[in-house]
Protein backbone atom coordinates (compact mmCIF):
# COMPACT_ATOMS: atom_id res chain seq x y z
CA UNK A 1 50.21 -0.91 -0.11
CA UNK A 2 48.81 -2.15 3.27
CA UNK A 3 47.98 0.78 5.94
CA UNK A 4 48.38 -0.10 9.37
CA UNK A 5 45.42 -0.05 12.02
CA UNK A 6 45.09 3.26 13.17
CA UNK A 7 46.82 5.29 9.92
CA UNK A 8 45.14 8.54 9.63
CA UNK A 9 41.93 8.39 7.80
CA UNK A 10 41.26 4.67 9.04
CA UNK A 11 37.79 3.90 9.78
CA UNK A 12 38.98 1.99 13.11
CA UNK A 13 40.65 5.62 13.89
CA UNK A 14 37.76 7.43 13.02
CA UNK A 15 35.34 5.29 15.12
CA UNK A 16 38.21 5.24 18.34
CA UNK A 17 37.83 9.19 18.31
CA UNK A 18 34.18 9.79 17.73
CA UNK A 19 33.93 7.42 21.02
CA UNK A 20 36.52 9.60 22.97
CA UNK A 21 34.63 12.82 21.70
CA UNK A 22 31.46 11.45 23.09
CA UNK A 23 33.36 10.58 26.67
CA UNK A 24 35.06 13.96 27.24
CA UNK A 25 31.49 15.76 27.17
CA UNK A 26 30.70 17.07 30.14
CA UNK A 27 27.93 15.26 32.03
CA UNK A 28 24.61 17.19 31.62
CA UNK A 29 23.16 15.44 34.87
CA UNK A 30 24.51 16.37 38.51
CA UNK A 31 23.24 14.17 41.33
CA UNK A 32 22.30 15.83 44.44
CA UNK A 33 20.75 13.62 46.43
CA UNK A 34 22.26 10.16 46.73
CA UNK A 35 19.66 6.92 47.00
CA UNK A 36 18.39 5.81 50.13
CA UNK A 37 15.87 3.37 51.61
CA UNK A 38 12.52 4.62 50.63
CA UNK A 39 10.90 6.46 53.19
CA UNK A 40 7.35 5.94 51.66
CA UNK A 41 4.82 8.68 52.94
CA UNK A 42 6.00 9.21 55.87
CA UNK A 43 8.46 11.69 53.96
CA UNK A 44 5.95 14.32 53.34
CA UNK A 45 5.74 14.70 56.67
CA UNK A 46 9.24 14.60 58.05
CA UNK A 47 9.76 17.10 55.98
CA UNK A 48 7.07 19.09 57.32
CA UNK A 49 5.53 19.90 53.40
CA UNK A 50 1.92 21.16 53.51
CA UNK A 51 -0.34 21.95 50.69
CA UNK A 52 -4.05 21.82 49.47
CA UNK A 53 -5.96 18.99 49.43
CA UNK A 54 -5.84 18.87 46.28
CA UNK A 55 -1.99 18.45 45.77
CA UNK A 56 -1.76 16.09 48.77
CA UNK A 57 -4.29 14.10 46.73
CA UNK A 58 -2.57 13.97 43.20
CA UNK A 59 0.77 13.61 44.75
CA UNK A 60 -0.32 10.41 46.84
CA UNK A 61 -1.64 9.06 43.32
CA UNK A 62 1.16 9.73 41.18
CA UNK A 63 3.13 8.23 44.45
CA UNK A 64 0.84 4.99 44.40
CA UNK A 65 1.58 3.94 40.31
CA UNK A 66 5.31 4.18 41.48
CA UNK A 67 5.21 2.26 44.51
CA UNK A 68 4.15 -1.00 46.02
CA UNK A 69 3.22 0.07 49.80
CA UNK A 70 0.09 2.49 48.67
CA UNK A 71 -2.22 0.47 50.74
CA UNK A 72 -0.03 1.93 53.91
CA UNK A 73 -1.08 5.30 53.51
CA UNK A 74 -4.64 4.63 51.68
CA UNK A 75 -6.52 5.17 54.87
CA UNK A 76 -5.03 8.64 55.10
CA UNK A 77 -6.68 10.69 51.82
CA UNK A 78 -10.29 9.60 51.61
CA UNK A 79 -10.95 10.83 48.06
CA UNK A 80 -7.86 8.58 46.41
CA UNK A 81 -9.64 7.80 43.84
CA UNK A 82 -10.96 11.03 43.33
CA UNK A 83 -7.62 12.36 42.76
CA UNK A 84 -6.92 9.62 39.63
CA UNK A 85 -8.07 12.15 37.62
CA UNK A 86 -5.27 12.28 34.64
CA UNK A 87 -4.99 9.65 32.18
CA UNK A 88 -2.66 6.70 32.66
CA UNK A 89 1.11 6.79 31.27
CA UNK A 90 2.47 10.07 31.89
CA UNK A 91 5.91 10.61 31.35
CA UNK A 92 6.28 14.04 33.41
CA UNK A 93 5.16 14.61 36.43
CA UNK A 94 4.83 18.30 36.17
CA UNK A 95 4.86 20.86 39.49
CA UNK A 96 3.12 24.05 38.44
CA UNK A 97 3.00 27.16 40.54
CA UNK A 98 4.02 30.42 41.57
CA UNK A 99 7.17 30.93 43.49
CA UNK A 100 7.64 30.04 46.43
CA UNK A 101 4.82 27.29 47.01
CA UNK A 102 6.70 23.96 47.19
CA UNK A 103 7.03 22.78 44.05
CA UNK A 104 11.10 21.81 44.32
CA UNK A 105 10.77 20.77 48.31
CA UNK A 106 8.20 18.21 46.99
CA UNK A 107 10.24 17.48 44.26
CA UNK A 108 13.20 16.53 46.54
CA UNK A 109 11.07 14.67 48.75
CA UNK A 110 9.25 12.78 46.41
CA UNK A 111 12.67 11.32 45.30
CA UNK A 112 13.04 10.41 49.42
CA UNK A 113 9.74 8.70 49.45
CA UNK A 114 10.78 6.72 46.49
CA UNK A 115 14.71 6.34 47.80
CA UNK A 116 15.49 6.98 44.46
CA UNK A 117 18.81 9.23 44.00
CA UNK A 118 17.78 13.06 42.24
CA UNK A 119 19.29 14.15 39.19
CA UNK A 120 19.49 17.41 38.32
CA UNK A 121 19.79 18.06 34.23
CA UNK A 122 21.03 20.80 32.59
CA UNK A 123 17.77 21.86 30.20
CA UNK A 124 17.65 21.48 26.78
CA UNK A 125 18.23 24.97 25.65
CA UNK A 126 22.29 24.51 26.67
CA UNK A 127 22.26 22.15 24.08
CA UNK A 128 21.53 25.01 21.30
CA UNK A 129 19.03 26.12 19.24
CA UNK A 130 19.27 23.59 16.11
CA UNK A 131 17.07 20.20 15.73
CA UNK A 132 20.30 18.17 15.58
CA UNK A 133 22.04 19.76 19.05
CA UNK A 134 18.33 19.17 20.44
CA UNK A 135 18.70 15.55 19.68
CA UNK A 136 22.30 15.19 20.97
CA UNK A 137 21.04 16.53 24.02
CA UNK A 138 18.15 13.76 24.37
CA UNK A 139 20.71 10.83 23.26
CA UNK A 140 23.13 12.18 25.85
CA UNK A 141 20.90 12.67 28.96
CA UNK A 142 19.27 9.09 27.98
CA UNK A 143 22.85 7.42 28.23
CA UNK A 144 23.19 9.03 31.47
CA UNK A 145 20.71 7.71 33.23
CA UNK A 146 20.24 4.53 31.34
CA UNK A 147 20.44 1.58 33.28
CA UNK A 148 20.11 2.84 36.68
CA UNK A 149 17.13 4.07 39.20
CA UNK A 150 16.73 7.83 39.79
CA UNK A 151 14.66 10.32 39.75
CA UNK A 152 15.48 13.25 36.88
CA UNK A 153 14.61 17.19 38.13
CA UNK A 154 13.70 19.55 34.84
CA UNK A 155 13.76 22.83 36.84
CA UNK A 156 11.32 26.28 35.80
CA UNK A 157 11.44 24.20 32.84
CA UNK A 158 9.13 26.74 30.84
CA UNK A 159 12.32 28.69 30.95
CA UNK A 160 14.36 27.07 28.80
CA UNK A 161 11.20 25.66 26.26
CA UNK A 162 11.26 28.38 24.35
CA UNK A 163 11.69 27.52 20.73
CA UNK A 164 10.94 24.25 18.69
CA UNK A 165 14.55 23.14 19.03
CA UNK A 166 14.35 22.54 22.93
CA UNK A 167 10.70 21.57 22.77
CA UNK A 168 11.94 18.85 20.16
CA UNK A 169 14.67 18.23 22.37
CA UNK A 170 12.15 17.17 25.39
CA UNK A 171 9.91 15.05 23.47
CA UNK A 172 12.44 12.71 22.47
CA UNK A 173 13.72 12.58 25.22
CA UNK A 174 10.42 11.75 27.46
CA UNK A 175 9.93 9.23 24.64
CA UNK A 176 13.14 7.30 24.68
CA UNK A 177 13.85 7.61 28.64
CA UNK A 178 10.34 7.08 29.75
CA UNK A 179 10.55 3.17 28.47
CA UNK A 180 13.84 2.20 30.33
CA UNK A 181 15.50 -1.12 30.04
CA UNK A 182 15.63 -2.79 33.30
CA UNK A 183 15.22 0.39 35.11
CA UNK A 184 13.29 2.79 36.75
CA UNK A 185 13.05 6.76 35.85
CA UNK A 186 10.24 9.45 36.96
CA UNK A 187 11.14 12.63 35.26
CA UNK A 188 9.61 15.39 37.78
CA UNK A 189 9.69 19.09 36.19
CA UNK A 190 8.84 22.19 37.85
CA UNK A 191 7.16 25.51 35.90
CA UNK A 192 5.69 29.09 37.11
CA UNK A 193 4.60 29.24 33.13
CA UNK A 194 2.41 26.46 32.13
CA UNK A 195 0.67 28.33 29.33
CA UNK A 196 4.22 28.57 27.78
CA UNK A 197 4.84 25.02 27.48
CA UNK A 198 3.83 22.65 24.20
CA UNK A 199 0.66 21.39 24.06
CA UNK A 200 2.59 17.89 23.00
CA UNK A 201 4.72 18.54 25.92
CA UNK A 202 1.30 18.83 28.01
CA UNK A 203 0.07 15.33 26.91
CA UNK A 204 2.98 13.50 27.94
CA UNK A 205 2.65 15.28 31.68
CA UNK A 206 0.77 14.78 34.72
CA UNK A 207 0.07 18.32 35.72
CA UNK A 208 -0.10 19.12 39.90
CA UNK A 209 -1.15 22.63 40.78
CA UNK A 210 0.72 24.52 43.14
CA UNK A 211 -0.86 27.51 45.02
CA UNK A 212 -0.67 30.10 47.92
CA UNK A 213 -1.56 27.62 50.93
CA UNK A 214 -4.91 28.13 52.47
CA UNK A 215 -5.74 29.49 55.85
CA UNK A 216 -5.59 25.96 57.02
CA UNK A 217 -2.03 24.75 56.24
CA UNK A 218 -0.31 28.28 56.98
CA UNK A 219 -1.75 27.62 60.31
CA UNK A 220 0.09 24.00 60.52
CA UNK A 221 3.13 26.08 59.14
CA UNK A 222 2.38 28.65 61.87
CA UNK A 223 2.41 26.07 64.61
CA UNK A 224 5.80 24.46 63.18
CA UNK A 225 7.88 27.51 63.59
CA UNK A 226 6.55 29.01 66.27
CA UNK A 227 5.62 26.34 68.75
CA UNK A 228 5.45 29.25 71.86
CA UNK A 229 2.34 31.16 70.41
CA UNK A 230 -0.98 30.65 71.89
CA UNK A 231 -3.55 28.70 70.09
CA UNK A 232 -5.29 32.04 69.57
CA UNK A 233 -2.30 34.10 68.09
CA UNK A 234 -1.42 31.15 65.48
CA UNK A 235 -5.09 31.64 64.04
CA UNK A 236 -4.16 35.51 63.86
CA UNK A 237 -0.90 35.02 62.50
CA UNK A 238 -2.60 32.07 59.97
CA UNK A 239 -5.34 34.48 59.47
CA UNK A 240 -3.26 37.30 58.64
CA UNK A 241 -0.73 35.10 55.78
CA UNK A 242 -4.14 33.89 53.95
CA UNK A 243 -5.20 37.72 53.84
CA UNK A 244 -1.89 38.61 52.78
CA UNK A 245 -1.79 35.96 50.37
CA UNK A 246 2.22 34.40 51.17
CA UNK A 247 3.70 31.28 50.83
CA UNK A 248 4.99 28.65 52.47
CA UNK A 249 8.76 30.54 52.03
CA UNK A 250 7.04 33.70 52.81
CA UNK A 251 6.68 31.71 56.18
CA UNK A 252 10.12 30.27 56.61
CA UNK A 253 11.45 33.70 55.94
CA UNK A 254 9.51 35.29 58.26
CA UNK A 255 9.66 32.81 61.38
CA UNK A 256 13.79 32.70 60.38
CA UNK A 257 13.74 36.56 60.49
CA UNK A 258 12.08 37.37 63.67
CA UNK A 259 13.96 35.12 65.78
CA UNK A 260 17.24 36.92 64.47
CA UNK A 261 16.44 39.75 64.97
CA UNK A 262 14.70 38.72 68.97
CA UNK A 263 18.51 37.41 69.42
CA UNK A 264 20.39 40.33 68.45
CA UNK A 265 18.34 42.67 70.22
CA UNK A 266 18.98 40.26 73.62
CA UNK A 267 22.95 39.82 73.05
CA UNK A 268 23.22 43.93 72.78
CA UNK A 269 21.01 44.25 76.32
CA UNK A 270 23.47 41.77 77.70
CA UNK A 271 26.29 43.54 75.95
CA UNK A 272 25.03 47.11 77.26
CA UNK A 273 24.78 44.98 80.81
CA UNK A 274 28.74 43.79 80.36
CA UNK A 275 27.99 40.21 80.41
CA UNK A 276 27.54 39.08 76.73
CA UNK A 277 28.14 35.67 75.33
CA UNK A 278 27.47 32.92 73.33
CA UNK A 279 25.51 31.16 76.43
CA UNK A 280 23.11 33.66 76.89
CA UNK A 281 21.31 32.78 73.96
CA UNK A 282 19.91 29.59 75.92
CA UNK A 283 17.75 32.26 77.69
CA UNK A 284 16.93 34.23 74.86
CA UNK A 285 13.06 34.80 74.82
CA UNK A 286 11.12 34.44 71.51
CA UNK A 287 9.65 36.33 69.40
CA UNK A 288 6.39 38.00 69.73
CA UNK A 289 3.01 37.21 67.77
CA UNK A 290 3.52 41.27 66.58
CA UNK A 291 6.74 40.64 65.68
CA UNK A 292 5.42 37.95 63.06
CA UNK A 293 2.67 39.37 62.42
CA UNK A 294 4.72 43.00 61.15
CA UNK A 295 6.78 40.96 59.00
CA UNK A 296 3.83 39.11 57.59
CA UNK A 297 2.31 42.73 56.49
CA UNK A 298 6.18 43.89 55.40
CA UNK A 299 6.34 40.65 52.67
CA UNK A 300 2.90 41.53 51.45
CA UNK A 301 3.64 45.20 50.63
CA UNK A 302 7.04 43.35 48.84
């Protein structure tokens, strides 16, 4: 009348495969950036990210509650304390914006600045639509990322809060992975929606406002890409994206696109000459300020 350990039905059995079933799910985080030494400040710039005074100012505060070497870069935004103007504790620190205005760049490179690795999780909506896959989702993304340092990305995440069963699913999750054990984890999300998101979900964030660059900073971009222009033509071309109200990618695209195009017009004059190659690009010339300036007024009829 005795049953041996692991007899169908035994409890031992039962508990064995639940623990197996809860292994063989696939991971919902991805890691796409691996740790590093933190870069601090200096980050922003390396990466050549430019915004509003405004988000430089919010970002450098959120930055200073997470690290210990604010009083480096203090003496670079005069109005720091200005810009602690959200209440303490947040567990999101929440990028909002149109496309195309930096919210995932500064994303990434606030995980460099912190040499913290990024995570990117799958959002809550994968999980399904019912309270109790909500809450699987939460338990699993917490065991994840329990125990270690990182930095978790919630991409467009208006997107995928969409019904109470996701929205549920996010709460309980900023509330359980938000008070680590004997780690570290800033949960950074990114939405072109905030009106769509939870109020509830609102209070646990730290909201930074993304928008189309000012005059100012598309002039810094300006000068970045195209180094060859004349202090007068970067103020047209600067002039020009505030009018036509791009963004930073607007920018990239553009600088990206005219110097193909200033390279495949020179290779088929060299071709048409009979002396094309690869090593004639060292003498290509660059592109003109109308050349930039005719894709800057193409992308604003987009």
């Amino acid at each position: 009348g005795v049953q041996l350990a692991g007899a169908p039905g035994m409890p031992g059995q039962q508990g064995a495969a639940g623990a197996a079933a809860v292994m063989a799910k696939p991971p919902l985080t991805e890691e796409i950036l691996a740790g590093s030494d933190p870069a601090g400040q200096k980050a922003f710039s390396e990466e050549g990210l430019v915004g509003t005074e405004r988000q430089q100012l919010q970002l450098l505060a959120h930055y200073a509650e997470m690290c210990d070497d604010f009083k480096q870069f203090q003496r670079i935004t005069r109005a720091e304390g200005a810009a602690r103007n959200t209440s303490d504790g947040a567990q999101l620190l929440l990028l909002s914006g149109p496309p195309g205005t930096g919210k995932t760049r500064h994303a990434i490179t606030f995980a460099k600045a912190l040499g913290l690795p990024l995570l990117v999780a799958t959002p809550p909506s994968a999980a399904g639509q019912d309270r109790s896959s909500a809450a699987a989702w939460a338990a699993q993304v917490r065991r994840e990322v329990r125990g270690r340092d990182c930095a978790l990305f919630l991409d467009e995440i208006d997107h995928h809060i969409n019904d109470e069963g996701s929205a549920s699913a996010l709460r309980q999750f900023l509330d359980g992975v938000c008070q680590p054990e004997g780690s570290r984890v800033l949960v950074v999300g990114t939405t072109n929606q905030l009106g769509k998101l939870p109020k509830d979900v609102l209070h646990r964030a730290e909201v930074v406002h993304f928008d189309k660059p000012e005059a100012l900073h598309l002039k810094e971009m300006w000068t970045s890409h195209a180094q060859h222009l004349r202090e007068a033509e970067l103020h047209d071309l600067a002039s020009a994206s505030a009018t036509a109200r791009i963004t930073g990618r607007d920018v990239r695209h553009c600088a990206s696109l005219c110097e193909r195009r200033a390279a495949i017009s020179f290779l088929s004059l060299q071709g048409r000459q009979g002396y094309c190659h690869g090593a004639a690009l060292a003498n290509c010339p660059p592109p003109l300020a109308e050349d930039y300036l005719r894709c800057i007024i193409s992308r604003a009829d987009e």
